[in-house]
C-alpha atoms as a PDB file:
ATOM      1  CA  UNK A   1     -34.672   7.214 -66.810  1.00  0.00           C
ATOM      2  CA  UNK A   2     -34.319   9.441 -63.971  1.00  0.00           C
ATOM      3  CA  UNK A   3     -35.854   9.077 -60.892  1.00  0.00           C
ATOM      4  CA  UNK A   4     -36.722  12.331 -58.449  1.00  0.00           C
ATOM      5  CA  UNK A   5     -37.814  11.493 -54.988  1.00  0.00           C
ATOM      6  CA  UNK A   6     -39.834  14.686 -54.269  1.00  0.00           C
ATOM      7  CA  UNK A   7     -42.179  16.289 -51.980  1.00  0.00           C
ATOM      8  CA  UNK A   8     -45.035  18.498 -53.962  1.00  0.00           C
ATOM      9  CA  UNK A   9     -45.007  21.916 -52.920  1.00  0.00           C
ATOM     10  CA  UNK A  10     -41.297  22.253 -52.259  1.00  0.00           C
ATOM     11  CA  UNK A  11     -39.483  24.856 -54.282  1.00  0.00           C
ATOM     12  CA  UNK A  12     -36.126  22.832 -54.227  1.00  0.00           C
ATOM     13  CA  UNK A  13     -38.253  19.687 -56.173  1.00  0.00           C
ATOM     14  CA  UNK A  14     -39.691  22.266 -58.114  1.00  0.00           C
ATOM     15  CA  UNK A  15     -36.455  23.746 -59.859  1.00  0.00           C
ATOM     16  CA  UNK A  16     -34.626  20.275 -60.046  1.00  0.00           C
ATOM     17  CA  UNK A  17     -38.214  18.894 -62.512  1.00  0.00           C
ATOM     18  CA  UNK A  18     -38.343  22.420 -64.282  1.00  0.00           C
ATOM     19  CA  UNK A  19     -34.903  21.670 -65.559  1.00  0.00           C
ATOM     20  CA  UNK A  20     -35.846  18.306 -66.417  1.00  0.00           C
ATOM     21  CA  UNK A  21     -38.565  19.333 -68.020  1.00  0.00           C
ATOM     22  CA  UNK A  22     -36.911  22.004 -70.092  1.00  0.00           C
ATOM     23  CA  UNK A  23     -34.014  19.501 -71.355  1.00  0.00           C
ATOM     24  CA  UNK A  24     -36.324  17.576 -72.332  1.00  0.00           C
ATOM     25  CA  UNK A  25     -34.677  15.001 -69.902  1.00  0.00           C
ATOM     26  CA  UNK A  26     -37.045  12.145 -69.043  1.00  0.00           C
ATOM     27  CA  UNK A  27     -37.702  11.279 -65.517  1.00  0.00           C
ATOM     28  CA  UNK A  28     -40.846  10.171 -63.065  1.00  0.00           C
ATOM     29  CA  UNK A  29     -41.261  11.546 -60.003  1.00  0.00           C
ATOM     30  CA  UNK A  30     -41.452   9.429 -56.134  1.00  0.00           C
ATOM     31  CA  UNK A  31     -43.794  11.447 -54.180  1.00  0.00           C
ATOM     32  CA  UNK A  32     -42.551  11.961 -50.541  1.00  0.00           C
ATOM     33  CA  UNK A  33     -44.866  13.066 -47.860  1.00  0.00           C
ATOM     34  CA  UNK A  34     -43.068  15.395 -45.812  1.00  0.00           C
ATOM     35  CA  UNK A  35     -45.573  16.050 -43.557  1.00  0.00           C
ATOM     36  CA  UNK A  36     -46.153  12.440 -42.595  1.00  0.00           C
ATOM     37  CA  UNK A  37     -42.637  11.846 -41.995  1.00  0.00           C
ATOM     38  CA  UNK A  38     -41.932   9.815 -45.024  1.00  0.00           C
ATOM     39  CA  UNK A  39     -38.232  11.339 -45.298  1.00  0.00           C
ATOM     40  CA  UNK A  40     -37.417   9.455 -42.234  1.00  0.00           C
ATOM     41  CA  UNK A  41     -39.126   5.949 -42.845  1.00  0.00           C
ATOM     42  CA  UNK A  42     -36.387   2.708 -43.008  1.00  0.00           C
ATOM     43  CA  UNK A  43     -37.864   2.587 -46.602  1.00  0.00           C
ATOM     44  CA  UNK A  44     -36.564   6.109 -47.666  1.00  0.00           C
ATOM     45  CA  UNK A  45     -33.834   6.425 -45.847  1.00  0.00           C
ATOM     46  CA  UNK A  46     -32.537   3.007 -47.651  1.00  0.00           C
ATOM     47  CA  UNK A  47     -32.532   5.417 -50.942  1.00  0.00           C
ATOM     48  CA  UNK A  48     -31.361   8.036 -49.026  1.00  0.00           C
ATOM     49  CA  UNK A  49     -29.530   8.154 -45.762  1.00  0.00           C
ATOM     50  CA  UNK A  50     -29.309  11.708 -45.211  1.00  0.00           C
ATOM     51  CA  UNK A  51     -33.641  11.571 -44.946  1.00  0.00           C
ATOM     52  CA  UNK A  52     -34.505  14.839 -47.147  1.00  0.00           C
ATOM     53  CA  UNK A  53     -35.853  15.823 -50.851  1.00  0.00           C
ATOM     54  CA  UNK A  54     -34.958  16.027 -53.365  1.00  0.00           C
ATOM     55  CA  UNK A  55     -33.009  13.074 -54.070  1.00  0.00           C
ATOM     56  CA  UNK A  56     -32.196  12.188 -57.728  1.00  0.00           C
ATOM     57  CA  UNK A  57     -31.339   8.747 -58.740  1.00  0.00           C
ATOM     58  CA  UNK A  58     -29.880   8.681 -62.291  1.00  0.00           C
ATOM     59  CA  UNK A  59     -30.338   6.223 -64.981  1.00  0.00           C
ATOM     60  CA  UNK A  60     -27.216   4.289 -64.271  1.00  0.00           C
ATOM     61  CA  UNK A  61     -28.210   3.780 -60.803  1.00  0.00           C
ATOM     62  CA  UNK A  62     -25.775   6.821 -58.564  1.00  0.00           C
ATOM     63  CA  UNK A  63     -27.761   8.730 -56.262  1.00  0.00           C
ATOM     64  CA  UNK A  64     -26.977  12.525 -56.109  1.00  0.00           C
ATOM     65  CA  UNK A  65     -28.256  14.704 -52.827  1.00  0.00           C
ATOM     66  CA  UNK A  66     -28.347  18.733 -52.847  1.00  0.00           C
ATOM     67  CA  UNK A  67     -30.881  20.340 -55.245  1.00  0.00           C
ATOM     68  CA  UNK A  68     -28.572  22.935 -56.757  1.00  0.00           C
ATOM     69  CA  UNK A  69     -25.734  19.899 -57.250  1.00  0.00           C
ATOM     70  CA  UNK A  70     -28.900  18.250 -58.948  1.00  0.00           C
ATOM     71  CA  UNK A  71     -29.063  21.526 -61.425  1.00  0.00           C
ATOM     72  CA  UNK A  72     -25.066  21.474 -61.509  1.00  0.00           C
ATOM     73  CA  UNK A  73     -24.804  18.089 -63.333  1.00  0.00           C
ATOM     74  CA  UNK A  74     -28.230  17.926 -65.062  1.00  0.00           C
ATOM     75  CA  UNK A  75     -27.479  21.505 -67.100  1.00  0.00           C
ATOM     76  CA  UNK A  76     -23.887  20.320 -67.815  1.00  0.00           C
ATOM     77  CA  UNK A  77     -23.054  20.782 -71.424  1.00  0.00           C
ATOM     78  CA  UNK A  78     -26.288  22.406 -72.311  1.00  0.00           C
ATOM     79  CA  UNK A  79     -27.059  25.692 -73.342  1.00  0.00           C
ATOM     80  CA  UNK A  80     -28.311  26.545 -69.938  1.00  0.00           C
ATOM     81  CA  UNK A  81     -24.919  26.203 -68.556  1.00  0.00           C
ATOM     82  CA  UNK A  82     -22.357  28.587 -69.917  1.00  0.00           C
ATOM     83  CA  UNK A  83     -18.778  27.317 -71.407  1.00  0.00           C
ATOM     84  CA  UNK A  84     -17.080  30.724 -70.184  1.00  0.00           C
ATOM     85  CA  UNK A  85     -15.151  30.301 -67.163  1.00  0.00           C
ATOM     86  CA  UNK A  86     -16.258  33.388 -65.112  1.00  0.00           C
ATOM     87  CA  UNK A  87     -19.543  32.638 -66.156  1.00  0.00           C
ATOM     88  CA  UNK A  88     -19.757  29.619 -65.128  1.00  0.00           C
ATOM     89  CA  UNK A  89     -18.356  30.908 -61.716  1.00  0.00           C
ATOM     90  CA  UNK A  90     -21.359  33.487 -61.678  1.00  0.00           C
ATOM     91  CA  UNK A  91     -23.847  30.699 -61.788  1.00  0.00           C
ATOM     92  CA  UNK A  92     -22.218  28.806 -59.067  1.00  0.00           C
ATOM     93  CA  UNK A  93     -21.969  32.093 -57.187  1.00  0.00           C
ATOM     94  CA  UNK A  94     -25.592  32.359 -57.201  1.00  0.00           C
ATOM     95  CA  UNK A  95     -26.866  28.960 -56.650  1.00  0.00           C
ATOM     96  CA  UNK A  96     -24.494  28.740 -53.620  1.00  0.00           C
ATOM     97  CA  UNK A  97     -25.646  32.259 -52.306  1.00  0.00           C
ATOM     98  CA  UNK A  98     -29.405  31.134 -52.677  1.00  0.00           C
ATOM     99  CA  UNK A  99     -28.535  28.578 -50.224  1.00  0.00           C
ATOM    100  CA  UNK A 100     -26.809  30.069 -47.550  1.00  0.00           C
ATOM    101  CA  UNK A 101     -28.878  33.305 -47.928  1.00  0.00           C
ATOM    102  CA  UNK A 102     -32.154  33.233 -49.783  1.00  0.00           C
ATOM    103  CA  UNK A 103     -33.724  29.652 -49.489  1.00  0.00           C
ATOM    104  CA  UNK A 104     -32.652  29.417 -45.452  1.00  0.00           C
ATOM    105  CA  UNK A 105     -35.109  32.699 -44.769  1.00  0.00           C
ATOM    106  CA  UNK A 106     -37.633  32.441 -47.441  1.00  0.00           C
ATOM    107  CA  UNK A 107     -38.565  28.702 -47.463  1.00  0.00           C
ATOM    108  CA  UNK A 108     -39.463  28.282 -43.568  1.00  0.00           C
ATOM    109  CA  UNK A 109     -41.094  31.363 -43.439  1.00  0.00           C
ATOM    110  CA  UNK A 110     -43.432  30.136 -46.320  1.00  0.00           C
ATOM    111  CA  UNK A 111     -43.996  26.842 -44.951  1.00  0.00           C
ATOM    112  CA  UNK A 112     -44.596  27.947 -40.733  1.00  0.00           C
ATOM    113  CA  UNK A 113     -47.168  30.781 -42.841  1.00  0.00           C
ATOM    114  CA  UNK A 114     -48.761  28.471 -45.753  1.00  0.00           C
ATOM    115  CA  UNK A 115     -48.049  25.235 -45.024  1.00  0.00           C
ATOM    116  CA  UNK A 116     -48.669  25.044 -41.415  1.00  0.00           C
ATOM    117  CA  UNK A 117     -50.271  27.783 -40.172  1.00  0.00           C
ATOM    118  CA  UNK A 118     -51.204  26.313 -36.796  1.00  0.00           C
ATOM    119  CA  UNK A 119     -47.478  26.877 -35.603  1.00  0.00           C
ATOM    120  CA  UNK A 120     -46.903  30.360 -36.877  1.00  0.00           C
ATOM    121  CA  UNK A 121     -48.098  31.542 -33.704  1.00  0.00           C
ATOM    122  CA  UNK A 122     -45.190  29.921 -31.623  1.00  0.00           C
ATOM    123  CA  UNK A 123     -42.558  31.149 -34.191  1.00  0.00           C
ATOM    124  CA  UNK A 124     -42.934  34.413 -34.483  1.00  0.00           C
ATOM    125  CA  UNK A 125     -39.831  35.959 -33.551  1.00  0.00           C
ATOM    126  CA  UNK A 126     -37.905  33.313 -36.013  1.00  0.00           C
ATOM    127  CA  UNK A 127     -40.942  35.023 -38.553  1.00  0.00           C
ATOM    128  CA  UNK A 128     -39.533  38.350 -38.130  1.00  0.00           C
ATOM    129  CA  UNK A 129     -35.631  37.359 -38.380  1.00  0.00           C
ATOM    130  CA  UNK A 130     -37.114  35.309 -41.457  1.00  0.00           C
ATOM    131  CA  UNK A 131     -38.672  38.220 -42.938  1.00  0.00           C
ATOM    132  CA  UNK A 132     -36.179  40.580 -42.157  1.00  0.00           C
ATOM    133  CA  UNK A 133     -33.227  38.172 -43.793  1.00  0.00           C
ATOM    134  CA  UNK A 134     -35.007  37.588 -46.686  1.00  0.00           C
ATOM    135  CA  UNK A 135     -36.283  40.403 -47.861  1.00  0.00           C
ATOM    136  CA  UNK A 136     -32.370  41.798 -47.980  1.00  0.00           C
ATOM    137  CA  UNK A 137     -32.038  38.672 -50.031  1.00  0.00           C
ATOM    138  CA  UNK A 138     -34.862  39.852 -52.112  1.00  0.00           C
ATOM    139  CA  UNK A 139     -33.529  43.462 -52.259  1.00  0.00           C
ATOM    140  CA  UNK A 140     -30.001  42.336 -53.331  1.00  0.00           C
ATOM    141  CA  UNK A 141     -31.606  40.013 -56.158  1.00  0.00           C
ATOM    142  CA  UNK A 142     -34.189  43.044 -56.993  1.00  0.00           C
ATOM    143  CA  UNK A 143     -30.824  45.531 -57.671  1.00  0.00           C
ATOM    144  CA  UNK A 144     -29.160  42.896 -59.661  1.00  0.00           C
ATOM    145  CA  UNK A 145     -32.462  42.239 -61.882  1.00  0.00           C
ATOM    146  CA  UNK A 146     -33.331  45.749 -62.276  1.00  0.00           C
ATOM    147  CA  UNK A 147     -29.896  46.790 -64.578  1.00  0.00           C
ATOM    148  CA  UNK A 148     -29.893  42.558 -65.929  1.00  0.00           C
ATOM    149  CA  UNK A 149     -32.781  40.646 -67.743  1.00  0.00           C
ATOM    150  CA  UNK A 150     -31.408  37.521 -66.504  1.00  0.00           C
ATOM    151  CA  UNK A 151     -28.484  36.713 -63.612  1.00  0.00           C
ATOM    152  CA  UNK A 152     -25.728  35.708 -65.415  1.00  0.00           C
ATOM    153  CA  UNK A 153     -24.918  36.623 -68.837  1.00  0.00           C
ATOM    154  CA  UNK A 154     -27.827  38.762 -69.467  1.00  0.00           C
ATOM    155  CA  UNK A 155     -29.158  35.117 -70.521  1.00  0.00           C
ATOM    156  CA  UNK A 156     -31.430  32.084 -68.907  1.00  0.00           C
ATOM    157  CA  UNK A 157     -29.168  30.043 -67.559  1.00  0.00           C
ATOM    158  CA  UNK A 158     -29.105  27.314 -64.678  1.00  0.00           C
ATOM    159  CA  UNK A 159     -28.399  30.074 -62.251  1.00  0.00           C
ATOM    160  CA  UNK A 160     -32.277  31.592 -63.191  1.00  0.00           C
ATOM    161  CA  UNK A 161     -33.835  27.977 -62.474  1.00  0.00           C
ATOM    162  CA  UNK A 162     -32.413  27.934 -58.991  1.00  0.00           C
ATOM    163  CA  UNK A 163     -33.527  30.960 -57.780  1.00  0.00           C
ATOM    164  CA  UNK A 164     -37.000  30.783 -59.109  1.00  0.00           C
ATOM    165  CA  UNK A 165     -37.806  27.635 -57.306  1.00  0.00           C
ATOM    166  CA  UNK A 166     -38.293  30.119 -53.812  1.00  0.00           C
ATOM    167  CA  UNK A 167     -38.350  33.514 -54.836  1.00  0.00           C
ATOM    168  CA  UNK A 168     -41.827  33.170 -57.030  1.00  0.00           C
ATOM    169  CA  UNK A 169     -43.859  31.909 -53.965  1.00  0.00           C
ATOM    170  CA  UNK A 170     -41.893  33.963 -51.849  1.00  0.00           C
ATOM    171  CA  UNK A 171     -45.537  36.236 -51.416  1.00  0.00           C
ATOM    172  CA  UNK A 172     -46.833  32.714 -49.945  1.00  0.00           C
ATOM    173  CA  UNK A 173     -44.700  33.376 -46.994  1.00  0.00           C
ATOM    174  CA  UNK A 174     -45.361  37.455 -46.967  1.00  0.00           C
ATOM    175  CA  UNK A 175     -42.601  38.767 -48.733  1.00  0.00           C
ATOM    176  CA  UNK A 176     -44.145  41.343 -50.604  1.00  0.00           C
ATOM    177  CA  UNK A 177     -42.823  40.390 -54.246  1.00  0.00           C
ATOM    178  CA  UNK A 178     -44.630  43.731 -55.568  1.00  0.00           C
ATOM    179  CA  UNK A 179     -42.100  45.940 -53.700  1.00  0.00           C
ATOM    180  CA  UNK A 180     -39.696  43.894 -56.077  1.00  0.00           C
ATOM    181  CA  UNK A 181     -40.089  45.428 -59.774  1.00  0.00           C
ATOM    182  CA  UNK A 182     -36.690  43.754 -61.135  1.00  0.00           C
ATOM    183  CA  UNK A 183     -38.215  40.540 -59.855  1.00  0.00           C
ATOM    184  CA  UNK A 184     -41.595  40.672 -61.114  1.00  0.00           C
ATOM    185  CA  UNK A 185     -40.198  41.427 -64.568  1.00  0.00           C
ATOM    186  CA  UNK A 186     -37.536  38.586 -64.461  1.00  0.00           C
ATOM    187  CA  UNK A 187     -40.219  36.154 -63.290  1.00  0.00           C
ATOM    188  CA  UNK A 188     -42.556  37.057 -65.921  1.00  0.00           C
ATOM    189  CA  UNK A 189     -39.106  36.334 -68.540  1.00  0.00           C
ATOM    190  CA  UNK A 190     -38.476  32.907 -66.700  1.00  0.00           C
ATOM    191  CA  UNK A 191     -42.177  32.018 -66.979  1.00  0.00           C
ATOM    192  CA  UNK A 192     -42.039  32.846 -70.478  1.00  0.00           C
ATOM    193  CA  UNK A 193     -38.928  30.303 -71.256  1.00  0.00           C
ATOM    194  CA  UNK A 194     -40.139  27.796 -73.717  1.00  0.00           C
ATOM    195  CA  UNK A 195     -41.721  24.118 -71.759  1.00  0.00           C
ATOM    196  CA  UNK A 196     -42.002  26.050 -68.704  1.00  0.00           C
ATOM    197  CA  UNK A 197     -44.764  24.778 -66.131  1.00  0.00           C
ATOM    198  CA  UNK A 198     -45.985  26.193 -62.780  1.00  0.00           C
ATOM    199  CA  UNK A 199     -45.101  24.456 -59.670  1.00  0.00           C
ATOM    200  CA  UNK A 200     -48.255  22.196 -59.231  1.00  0.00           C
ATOM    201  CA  UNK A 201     -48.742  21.189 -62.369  1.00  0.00           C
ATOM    202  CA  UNK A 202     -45.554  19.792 -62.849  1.00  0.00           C
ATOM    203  CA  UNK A 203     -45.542  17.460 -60.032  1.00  0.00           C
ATOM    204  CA  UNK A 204     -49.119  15.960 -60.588  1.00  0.00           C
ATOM    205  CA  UNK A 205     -48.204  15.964 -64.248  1.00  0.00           C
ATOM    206  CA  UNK A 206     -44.871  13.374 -63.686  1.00  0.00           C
ATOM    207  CA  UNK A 207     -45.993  11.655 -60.309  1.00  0.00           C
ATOM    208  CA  UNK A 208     -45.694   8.112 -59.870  1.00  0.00           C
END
């Protein structure tokens, strides 16, 4: 069985147990407390020496860092990975572009807003750049959604996964998701995929 050491609450967990989920791919979950500084105990960092979630340990024992390397090798030779080359290269295109420019801007600025309010104050200006880097994100995935159902293909894929895990509690950090038409409609389609299950529910549902 897989094991996922994850924190709840984090959309790059999230999208590595959706996948799971939606293979049908067995695995437990490890909660990690974040917060408490669990990534960084002797204890983790034995599992993991480079002390962050996720962190997937597969059935034969190999540990594999990097959520969207996770999706990568879990979605190989399934139907949510496509066999055409230049497909293929789309999906990698996105999942490397969500994190170098979506996650980096859209994931603090939920968790200094949502998560821990009491130090918004202090980072405001990195808010702003936040906000103003991530909504361009937003705005590129929002032109590509509004001419595609879907990113690559015109069909679920791997590629859809990885960019949901952020982008649908993006309002959580104040990006205004209603501005964002093509998105709303493709996150209504992803939440419609067969064994699909919101964020929360998923990691009480599997948590050791």
């Amino acid at each position: 069985m897989h094991t996922l050491y994850a924190t709840m609450g984090s959309g790059n967990c999230y999208k590595v147990q959706l996948l799971m989920r939606q293979l049908d791919i067995p695995f437990r979950v490890i909660n990690i407390d974040v917060l408490k500084g669990e990534t960084q105990s002797p204890e983790y960092l034995a599992v993991n020496p480079n002390g962050k979630v996720p962190y997937l340990v597969l059935p034969d024992g190999q540990g594999l860092g990097e959520s969207d390397a996770m999706l990568l090798h879990l979605a190989e030779g399934s139907h949510l990975m496509p066999t055409d080359p230049m497909e293929r290269t789309r999906v990698f295109e996105w999942l490397f572009w969500e994190q170098s420019s979506h996650e980096p801007h859209i994931s603090p600025a939920r968790f200094w807003i949502a998560i821990m309010p009491e130090g918004r104050d202090e980072r405001a200006d990195q808010i702003a750049v936040w906000h103003e880097r991530g909504n361009k994100a937003l705005r590129m995935m929002n032109e590509h959604l509004l001419q595609n159902d879907f990113l690559v293909g015109n069909r679920y894929t791997v590629a859809d996964i990885g960019l949901y895990g952020y982008t649908h509690v993006a309002d959580e950090g104040e990006f205004p998701l209603s501005d964002y038409m093509g998105i709303c409609k493709w996150m209504d389609r992803v939440r419609s995929m067969p064994r699909h299950m919101p964020m929360m529910e998923i990691a009480t549902a599997v948590a050791a």
